[in-house]
C-alpha atoms as a PDB file:
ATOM      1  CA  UNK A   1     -22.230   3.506 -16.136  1.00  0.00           C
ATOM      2  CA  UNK A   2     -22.740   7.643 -16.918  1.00  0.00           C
ATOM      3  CA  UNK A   3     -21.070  10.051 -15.042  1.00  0.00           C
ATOM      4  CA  UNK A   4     -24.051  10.638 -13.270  1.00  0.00           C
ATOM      5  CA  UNK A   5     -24.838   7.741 -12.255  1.00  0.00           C
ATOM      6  CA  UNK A   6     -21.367   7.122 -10.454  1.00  0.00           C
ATOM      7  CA  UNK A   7     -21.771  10.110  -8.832  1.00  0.00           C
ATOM      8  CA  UNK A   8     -24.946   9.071  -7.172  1.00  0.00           C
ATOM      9  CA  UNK A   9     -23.912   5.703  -6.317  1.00  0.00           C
ATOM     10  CA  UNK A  10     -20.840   6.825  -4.771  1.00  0.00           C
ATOM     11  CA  UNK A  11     -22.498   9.958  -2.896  1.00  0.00           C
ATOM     12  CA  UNK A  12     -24.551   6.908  -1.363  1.00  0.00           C
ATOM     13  CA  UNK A  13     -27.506   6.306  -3.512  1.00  0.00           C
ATOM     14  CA  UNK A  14     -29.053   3.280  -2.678  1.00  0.00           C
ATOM     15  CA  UNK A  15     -31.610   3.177  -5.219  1.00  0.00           C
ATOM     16  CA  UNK A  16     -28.903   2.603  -7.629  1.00  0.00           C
ATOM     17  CA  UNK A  17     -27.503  -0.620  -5.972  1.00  0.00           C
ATOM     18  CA  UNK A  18     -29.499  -3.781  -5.357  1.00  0.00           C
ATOM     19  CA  UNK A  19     -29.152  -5.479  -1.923  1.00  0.00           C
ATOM     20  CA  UNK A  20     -28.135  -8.817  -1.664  1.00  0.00           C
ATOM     21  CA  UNK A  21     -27.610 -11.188   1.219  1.00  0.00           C
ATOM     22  CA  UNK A  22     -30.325  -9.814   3.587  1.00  0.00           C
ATOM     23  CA  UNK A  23     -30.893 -12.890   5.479  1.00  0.00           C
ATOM     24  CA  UNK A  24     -30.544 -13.346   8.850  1.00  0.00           C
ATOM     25  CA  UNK A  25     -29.751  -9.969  11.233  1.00  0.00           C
ATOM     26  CA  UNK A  26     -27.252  -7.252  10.065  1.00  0.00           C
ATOM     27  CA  UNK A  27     -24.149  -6.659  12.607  1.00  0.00           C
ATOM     28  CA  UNK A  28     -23.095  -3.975  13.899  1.00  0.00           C
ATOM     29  CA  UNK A  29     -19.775  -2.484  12.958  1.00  0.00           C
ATOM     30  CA  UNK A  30     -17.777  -4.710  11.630  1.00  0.00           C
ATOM     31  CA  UNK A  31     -13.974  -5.386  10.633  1.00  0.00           C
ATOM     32  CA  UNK A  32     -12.674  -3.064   8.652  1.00  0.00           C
ATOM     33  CA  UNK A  33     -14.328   0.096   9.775  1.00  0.00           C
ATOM     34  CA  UNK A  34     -17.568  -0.928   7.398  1.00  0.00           C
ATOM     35  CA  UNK A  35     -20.996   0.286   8.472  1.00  0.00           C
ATOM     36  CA  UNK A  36     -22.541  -3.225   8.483  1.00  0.00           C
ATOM     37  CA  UNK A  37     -22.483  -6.958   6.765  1.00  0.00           C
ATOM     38  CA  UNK A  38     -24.841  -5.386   4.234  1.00  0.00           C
ATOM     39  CA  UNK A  39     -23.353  -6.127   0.773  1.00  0.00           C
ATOM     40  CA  UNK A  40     -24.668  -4.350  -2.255  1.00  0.00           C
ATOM     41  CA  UNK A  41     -24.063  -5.288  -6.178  1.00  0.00           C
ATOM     42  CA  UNK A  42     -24.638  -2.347  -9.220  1.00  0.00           C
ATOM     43  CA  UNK A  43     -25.580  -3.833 -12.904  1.00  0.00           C
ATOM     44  CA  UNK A  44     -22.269  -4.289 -13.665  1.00  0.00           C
ATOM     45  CA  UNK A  45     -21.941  -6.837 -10.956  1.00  0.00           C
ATOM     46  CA  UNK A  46     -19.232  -4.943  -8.552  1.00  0.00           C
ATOM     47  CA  UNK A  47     -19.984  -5.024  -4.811  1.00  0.00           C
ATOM     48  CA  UNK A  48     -19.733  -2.334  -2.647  1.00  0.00           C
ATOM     49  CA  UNK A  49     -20.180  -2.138   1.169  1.00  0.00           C
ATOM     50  CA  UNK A  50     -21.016   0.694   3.149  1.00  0.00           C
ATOM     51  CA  UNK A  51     -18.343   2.391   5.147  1.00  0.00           C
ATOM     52  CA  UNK A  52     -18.626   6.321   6.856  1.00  0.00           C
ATOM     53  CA  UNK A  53     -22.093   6.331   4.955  1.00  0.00           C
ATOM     54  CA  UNK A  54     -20.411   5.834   1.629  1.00  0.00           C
ATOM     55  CA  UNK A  55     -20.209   2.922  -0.560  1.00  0.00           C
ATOM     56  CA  UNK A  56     -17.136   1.206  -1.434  1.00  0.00           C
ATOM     57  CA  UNK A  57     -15.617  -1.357  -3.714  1.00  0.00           C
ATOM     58  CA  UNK A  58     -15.315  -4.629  -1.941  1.00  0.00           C
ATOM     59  CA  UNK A  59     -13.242  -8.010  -3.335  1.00  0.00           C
ATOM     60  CA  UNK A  60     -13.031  -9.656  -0.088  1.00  0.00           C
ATOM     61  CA  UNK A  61     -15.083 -13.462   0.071  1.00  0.00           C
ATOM     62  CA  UNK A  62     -18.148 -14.148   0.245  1.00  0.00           C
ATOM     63  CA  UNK A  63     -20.554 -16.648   1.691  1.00  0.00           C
ATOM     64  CA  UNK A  64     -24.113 -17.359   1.515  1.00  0.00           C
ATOM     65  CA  UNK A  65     -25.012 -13.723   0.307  1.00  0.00           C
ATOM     66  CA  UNK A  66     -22.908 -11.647   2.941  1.00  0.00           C
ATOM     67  CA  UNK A  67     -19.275 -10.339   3.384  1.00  0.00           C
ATOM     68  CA  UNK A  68     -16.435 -12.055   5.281  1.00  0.00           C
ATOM     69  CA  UNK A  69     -14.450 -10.334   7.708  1.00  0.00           C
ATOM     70  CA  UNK A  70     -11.176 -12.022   9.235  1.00  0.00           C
ATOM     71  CA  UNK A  71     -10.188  -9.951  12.366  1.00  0.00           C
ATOM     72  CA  UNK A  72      -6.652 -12.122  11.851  1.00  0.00           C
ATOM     73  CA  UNK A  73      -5.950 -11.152   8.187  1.00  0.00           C
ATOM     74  CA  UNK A  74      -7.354  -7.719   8.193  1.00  0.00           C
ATOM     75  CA  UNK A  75      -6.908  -5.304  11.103  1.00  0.00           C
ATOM     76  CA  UNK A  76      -6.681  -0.745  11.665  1.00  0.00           C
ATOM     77  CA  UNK A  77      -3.206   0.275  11.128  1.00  0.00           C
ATOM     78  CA  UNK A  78      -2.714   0.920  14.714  1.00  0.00           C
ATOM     79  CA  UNK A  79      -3.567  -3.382  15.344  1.00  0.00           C
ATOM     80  CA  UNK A  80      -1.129  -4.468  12.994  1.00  0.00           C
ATOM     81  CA  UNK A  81       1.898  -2.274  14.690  1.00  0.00           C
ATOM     82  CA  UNK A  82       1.412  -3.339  17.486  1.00  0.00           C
ATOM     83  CA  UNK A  83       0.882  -7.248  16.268  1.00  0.00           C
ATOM     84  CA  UNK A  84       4.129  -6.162  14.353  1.00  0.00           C
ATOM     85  CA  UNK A  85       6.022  -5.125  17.228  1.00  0.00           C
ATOM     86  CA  UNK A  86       5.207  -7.673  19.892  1.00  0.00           C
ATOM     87  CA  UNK A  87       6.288 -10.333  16.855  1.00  0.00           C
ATOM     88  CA  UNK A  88       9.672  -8.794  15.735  1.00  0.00           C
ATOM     89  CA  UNK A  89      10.754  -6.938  19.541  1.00  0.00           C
ATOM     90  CA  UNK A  90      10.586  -3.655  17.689  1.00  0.00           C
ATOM     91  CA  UNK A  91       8.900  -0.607  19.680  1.00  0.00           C
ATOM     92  CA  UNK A  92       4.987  -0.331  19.443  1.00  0.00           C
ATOM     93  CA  UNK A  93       3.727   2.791  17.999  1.00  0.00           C
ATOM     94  CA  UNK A  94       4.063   6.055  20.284  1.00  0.00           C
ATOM     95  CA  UNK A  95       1.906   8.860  19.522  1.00  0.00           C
ATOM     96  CA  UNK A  96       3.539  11.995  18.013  1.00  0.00           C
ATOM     97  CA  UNK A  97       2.958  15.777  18.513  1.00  0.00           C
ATOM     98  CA  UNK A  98       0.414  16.862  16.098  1.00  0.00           C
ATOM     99  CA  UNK A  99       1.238  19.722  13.425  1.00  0.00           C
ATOM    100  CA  UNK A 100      -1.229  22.380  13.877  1.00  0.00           C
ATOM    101  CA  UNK A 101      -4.232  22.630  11.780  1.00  0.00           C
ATOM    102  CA  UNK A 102      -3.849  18.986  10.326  1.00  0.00           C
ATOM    103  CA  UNK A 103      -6.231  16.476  12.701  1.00  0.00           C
ATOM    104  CA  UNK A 104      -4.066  14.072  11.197  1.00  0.00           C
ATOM    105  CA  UNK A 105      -1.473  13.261   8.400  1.00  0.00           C
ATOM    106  CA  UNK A 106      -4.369  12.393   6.060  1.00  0.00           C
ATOM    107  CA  UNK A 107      -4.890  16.137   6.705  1.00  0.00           C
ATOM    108  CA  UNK A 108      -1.652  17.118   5.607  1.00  0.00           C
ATOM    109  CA  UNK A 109      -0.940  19.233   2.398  1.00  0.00           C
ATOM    110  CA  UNK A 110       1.494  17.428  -0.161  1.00  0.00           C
ATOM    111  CA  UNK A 111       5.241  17.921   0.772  1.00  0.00           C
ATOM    112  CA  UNK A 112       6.351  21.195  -0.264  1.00  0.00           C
ATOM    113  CA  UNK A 113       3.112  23.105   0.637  1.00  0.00           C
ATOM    114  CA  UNK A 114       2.801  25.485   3.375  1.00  0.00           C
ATOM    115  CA  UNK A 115       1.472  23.407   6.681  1.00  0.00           C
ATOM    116  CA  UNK A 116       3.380  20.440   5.346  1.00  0.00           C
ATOM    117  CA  UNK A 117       4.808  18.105   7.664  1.00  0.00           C
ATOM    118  CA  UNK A 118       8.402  18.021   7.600  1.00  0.00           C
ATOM    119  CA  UNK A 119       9.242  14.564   6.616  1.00  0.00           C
ATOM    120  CA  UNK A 120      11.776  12.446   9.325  1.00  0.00           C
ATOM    121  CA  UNK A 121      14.751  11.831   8.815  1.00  0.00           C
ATOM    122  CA  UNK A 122      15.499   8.193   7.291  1.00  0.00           C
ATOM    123  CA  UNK A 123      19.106   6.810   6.118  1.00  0.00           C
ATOM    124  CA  UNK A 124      19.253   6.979   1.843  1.00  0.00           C
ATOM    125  CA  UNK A 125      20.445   7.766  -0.979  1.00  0.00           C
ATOM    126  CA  UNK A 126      19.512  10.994  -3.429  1.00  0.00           C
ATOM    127  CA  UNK A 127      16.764  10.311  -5.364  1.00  0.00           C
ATOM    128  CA  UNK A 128      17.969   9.778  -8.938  1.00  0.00           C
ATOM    129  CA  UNK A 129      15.932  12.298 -11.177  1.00  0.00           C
ATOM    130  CA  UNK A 130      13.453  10.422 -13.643  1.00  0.00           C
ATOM    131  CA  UNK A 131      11.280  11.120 -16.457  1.00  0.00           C
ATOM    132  CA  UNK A 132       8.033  10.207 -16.349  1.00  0.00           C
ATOM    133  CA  UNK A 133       6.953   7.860 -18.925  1.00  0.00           C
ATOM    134  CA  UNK A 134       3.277   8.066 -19.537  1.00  0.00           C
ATOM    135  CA  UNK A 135       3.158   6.302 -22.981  1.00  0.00           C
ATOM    136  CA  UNK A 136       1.912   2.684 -23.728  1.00  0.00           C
ATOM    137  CA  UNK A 137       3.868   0.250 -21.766  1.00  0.00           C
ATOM    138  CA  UNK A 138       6.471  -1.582 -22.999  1.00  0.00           C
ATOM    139  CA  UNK A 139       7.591  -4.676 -21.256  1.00  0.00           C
ATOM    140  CA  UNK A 140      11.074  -4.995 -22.364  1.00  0.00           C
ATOM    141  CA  UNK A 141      11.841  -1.496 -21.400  1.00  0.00           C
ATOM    142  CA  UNK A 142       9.860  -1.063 -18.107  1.00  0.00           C
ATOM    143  CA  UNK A 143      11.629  -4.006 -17.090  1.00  0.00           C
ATOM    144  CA  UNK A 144      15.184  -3.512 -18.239  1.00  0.00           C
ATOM    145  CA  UNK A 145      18.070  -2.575 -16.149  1.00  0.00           C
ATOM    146  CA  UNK A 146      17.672   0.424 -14.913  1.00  0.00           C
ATOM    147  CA  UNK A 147      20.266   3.025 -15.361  1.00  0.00           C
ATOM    148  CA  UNK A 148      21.875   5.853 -13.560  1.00  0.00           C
ATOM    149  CA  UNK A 149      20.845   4.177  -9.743  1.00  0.00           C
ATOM    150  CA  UNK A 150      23.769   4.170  -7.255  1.00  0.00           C
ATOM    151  CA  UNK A 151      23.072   0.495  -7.416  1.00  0.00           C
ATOM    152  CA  UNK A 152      22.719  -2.371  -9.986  1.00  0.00           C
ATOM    153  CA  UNK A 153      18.938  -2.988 -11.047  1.00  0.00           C
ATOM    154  CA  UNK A 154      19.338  -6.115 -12.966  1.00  0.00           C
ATOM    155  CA  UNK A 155      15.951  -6.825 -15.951  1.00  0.00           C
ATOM    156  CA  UNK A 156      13.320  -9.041 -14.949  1.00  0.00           C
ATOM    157  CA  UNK A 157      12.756 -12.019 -17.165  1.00  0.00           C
ATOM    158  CA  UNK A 158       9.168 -10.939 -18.427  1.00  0.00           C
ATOM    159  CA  UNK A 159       9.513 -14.598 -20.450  1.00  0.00           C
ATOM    160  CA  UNK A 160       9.061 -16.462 -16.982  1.00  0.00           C
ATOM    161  CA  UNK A 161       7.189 -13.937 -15.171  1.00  0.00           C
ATOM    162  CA  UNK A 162       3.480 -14.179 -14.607  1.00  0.00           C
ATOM    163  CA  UNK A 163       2.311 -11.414 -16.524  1.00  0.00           C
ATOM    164  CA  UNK A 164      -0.916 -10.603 -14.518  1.00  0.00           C
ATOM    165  CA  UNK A 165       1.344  -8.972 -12.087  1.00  0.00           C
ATOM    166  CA  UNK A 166       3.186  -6.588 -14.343  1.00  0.00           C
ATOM    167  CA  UNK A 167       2.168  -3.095 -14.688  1.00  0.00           C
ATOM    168  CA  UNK A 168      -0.632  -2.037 -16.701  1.00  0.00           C
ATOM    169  CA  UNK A 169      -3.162   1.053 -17.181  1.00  0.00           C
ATOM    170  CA  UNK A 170      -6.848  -0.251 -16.978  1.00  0.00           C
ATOM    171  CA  UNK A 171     -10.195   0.740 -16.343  1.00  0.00           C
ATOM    172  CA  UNK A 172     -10.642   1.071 -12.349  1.00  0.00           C
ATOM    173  CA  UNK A 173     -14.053   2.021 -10.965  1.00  0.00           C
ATOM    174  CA  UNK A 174     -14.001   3.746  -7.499  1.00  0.00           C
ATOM    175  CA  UNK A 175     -14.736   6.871  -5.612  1.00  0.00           C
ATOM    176  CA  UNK A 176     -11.210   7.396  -4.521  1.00  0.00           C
ATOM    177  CA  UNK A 177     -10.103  11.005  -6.039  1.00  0.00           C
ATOM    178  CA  UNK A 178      -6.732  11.051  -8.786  1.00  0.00           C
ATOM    179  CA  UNK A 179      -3.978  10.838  -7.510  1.00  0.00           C
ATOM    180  CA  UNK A 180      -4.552   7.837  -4.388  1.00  0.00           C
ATOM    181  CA  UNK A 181      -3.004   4.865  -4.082  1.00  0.00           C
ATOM    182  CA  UNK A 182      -4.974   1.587  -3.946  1.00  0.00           C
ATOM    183  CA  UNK A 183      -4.067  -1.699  -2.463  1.00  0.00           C
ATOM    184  CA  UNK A 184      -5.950  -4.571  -2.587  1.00  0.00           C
ATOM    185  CA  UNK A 185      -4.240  -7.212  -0.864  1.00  0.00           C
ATOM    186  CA  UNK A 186      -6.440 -10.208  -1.595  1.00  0.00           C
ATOM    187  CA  UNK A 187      -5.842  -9.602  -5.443  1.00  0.00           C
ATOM    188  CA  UNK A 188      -2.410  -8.691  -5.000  1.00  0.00           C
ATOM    189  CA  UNK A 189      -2.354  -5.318  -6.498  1.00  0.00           C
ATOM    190  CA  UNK A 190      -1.502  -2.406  -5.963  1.00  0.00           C
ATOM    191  CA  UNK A 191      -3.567   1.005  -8.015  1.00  0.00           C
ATOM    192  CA  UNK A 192      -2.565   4.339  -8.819  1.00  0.00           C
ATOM    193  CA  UNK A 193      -6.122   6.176  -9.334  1.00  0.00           C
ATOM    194  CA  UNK A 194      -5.784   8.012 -12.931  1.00  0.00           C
ATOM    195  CA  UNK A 195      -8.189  10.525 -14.777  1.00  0.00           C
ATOM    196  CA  UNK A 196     -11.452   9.339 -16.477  1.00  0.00           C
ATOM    197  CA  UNK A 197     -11.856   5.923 -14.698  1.00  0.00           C
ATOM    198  CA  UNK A 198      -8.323   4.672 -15.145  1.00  0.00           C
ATOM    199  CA  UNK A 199      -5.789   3.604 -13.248  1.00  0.00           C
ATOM    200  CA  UNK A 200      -2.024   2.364 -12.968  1.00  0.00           C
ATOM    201  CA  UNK A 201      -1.864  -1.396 -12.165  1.00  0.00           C
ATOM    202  CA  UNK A 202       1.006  -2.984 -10.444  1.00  0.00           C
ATOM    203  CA  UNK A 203       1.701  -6.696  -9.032  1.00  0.00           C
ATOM    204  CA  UNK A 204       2.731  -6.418  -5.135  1.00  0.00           C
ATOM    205  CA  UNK A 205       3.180  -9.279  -2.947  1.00  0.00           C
ATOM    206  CA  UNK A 206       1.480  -8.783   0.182  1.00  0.00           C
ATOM    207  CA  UNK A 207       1.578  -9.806   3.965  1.00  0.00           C
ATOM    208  CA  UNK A 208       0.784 -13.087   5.490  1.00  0.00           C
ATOM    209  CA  UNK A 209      -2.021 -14.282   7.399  1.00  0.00           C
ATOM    210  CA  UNK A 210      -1.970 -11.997  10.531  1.00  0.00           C
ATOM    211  CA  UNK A 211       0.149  -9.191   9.213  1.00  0.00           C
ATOM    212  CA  UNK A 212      -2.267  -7.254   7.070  1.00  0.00           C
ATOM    213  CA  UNK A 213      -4.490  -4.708   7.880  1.00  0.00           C
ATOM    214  CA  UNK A 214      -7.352  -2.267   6.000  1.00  0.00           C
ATOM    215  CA  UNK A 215      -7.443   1.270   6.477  1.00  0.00           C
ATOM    216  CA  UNK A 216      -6.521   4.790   5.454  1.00  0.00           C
ATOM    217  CA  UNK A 217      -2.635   6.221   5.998  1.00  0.00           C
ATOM    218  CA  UNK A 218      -0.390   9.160   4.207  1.00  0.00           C
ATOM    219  CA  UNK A 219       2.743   8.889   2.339  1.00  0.00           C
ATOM    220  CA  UNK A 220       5.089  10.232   5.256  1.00  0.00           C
ATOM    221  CA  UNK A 221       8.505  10.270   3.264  1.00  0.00           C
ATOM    222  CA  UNK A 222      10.230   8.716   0.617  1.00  0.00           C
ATOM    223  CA  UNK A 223      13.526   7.528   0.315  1.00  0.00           C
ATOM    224  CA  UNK A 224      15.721   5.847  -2.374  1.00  0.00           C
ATOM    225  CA  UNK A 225      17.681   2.932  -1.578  1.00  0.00           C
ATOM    226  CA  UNK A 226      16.901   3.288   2.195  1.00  0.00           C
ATOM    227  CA  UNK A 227      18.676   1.735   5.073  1.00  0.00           C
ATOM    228  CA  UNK A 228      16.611  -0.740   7.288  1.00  0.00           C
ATOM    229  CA  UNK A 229      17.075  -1.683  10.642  1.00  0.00           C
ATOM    230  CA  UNK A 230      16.156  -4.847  11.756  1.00  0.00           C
ATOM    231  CA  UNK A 231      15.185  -5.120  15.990  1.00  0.00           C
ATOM    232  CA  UNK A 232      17.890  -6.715  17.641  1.00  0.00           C
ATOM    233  CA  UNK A 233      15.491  -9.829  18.579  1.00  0.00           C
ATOM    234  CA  UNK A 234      15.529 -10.168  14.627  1.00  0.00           C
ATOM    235  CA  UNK A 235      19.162 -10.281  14.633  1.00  0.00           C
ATOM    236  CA  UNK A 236      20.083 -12.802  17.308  1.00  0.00           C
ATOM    237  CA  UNK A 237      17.411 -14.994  15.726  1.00  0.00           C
ATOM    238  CA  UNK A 238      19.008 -14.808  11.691  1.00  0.00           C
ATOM    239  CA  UNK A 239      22.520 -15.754  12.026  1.00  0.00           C
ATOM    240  CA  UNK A 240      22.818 -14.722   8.259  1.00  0.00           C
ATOM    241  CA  UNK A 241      21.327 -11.658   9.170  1.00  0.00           C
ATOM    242  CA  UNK A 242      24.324 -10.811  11.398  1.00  0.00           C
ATOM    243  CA  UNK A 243      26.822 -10.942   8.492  1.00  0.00           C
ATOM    244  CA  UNK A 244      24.757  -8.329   6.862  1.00  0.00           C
ATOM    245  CA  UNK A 245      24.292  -5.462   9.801  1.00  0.00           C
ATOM    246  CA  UNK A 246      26.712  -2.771  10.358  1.00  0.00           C
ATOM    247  CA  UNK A 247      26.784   0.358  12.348  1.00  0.00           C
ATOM    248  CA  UNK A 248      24.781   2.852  10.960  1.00  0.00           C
ATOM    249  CA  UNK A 249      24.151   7.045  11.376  1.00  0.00           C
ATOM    250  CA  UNK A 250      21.011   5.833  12.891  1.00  0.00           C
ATOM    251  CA  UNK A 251      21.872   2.158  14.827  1.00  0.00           C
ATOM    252  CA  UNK A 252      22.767  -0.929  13.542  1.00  0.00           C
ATOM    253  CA  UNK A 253      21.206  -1.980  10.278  1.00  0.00           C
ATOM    254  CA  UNK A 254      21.513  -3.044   6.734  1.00  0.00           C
ATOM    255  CA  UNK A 255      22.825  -0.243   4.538  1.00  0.00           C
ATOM    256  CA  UNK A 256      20.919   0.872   1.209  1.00  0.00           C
ATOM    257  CA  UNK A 257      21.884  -1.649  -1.696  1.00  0.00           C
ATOM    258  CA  UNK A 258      20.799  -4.759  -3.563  1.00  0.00           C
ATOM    259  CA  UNK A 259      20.990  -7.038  -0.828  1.00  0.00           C
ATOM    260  CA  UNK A 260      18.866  -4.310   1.423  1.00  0.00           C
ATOM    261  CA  UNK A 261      15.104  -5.732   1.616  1.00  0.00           C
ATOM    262  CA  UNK A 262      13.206  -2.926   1.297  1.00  0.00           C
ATOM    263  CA  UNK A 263      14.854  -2.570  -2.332  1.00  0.00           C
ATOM    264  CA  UNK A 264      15.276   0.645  -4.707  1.00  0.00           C
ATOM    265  CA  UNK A 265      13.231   2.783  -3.585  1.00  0.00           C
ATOM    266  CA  UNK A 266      10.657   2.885  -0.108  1.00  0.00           C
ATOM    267  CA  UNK A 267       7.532   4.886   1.014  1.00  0.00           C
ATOM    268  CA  UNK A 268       6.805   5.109   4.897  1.00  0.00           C
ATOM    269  CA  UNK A 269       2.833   5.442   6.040  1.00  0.00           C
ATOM    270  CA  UNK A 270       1.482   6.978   8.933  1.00  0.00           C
ATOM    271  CA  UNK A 271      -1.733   6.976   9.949  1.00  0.00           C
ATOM    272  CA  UNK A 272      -2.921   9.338  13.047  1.00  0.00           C
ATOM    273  CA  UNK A 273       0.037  10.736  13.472  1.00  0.00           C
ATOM    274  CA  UNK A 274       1.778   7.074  14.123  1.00  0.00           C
ATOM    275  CA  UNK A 275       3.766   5.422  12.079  1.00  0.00           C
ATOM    276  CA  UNK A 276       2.437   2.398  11.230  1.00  0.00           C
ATOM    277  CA  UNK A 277       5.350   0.328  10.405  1.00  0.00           C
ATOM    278  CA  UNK A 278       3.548  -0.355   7.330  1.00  0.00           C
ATOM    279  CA  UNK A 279       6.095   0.464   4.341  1.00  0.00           C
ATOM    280  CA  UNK A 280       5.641   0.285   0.233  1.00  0.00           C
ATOM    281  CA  UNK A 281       9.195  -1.053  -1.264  1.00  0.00           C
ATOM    282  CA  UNK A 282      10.854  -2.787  -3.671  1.00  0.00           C
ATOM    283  CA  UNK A 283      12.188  -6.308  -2.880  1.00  0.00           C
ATOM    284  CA  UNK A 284      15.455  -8.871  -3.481  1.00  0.00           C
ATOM    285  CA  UNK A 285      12.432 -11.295  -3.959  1.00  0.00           C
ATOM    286  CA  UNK A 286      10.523 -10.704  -7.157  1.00  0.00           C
ATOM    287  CA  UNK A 287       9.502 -13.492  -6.899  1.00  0.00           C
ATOM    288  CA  UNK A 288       7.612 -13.159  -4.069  1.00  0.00           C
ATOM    289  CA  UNK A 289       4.957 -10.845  -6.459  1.00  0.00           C
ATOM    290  CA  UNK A 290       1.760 -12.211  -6.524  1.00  0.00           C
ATOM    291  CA  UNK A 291       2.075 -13.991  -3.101  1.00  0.00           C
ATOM    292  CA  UNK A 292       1.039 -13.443   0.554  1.00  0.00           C
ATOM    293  CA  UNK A 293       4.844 -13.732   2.368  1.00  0.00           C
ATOM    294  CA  UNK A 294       5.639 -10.460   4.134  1.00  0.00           C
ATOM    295  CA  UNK A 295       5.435  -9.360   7.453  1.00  0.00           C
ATOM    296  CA  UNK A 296       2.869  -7.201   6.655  1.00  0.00           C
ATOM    297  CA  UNK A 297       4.691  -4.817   3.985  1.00  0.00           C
ATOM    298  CA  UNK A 298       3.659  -4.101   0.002  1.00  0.00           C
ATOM    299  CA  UNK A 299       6.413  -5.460  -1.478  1.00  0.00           C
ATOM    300  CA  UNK A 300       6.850  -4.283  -5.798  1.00  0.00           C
ATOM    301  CA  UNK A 301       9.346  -5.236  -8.422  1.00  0.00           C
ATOM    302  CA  UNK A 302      12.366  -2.672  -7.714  1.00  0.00           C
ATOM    303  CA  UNK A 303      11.046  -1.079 -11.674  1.00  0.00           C
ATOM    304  CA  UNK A 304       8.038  -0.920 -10.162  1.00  0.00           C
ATOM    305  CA  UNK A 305       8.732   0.678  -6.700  1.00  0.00           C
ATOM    306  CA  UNK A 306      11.117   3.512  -8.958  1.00  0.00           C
ATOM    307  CA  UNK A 307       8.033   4.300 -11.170  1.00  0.00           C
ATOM    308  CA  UNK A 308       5.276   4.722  -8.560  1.00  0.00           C
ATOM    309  CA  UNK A 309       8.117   6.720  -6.157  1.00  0.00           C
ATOM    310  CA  UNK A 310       8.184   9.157  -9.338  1.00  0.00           C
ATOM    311  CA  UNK A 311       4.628   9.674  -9.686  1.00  0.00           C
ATOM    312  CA  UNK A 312       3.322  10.029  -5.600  1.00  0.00           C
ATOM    313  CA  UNK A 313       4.238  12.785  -3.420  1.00  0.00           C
ATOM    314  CA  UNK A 314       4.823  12.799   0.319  1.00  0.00           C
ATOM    315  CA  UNK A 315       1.252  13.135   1.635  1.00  0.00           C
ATOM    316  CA  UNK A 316      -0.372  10.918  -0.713  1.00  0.00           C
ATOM    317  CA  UNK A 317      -3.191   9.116   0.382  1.00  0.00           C
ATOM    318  CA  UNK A 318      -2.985   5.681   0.558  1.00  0.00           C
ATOM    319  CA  UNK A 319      -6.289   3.323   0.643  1.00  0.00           C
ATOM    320  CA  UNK A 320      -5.428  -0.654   1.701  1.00  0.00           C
ATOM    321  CA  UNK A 321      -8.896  -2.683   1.204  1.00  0.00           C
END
């Protein structure tokens, strides 16, 4: 596809897309925030939908021509806190003064820039300074032990490891700018938008049926090797969970470390000024890449979580299909 021609598909061209699956009436709004159940297909055979007057990449199922929306697997950020909260006994999402000028974090300069929010204060560790390795990838060293972390990252056993889910760079087509983060949950992966119609791939396992949700949300802060703090209903419930919780600067909770859950390295999104309880980590549970187990959370490989933490800034946007 030229440059031009992107451009007018994704400034909304219609001409340039052919409509498919127009039996039957068109619905209203529907999950997801998307204009309609219209579904559209370009000559390369990606469908878009229509959301805000825009079209849109879209790799959910289809049936008989249209789009399938799941109110239970995909809900706004502010549905799955609250889903997340009544579930685990943790406190539902409050509002939060906004900063002036910003009608919401999405609004925010990156971290570091004058109107920036300041980021909250979470429980971790200083962030180890990296290089950033932009040449070809290379398995055996992505993947290695990684050094100079407070903690042991032990190498991944890219001989066993399904290798669809390891990082890559490849050719991504959207109308997201550089520099936003990309997660599409039903394919279990997780983007990095790059220059010239590329992008940085990466495996994520994903949460299960009822803890997902589709939307827009901001990098809020960033912390390595953070603490996490289970709700006390959690607790009582996990008697193994017990031997793992101490007291804490901030309450009782599992200290940073290799047996922490949310892994190396953790990114906390907001979305109208809320938190939405909606975190990108690392994991114990490699695993687990690939698969739809969380509570709701993008889980990555702990090599993964330290190279995306490197390369995103606190007030990143963050897209979740």
């Amino acid at each position: 596809m030229s440059s031009l021609n992107r451009r007018r598909l994704l400034a909304g061209a219609a001409s340039s897309l052919a409509l498919i699956g127009l039996a039957g009436p068109v619905s209203a709004q529907s999950a997801g925030g998307y204009d309609d159940a219209r579904l559209y297909k370009d000559q390369y055979g990606q469908l878009y939908r229509k959301r805000g007057g825009e079209y849109v990449p879209y790799s959910g199922p289809v049936v008989n021509g249209r789009p399938v929306d799941d109110p239970n697997a995909a809900m706004d950020a502010d549905g799955y806190a609250r889903r997340r909260a009544a579930r685990y006994g943790e406190q539902p999402p409050a509002n939060t003064p906004a900063v002036q000028g910003a009608a919401n974090a999405g609004d925010l300069p990156p971290e570091g820039q004058p109107g920036a929010r300041p980021a909250p204060k979470q429980d971790g560790y200083p962030v180890p300074q990296r290089e950033i390795d932009n040449g070809p990838i290379d398995f055996a060293r992505a993947y290695g032990p990684v050094e100079g972390e407070p903690f042991n990252v032990p190498a991944i056993n890219i001989k066993t490891f399904n290798k669809a889910f390891l990082r890559a760079e490849v050719d991504y087509r959207t109308n997201e700018p550089v520099g936003t983060i990309v997660v599409d949950p039903r394919a279990h992966y997780l983007y990095l938008v790059l220059p010239n119609g590329r992008a940085r791939r990466y495996g994520v396992g994903v949460g299960k049926q009822g803890f997902s949700w589709n939307g827009t949300a901001t990098i809020n802060s960033k912390q390595a090797w953070p603490d996490w703090y289970p709700p006390k209903e959690m607790i009582e419930r996990r008697p193994d969970l017990k031997a793992e919780v101490s007291k804490l600067q901030s309450g009782v909770g599992v200290p940073g470390g290799p047996r922490n859950p949310l892994g190396a390295r953790a990114m906390y999104l907001w979305q109208n000024n809320k938190d939405t309880l909606f975190r990108i980590h690392g994991t114990t549970e490699p695993h687990s890449i690939g698969k739809s187990v969380s509570s709701g959370c993008i889980r990555m490989i702990n090599q993964d979580a330290i190279d995306l933490f490197s390369r995103v800034q606190v007030g990143t946007r963050v897209v979740v299909l």
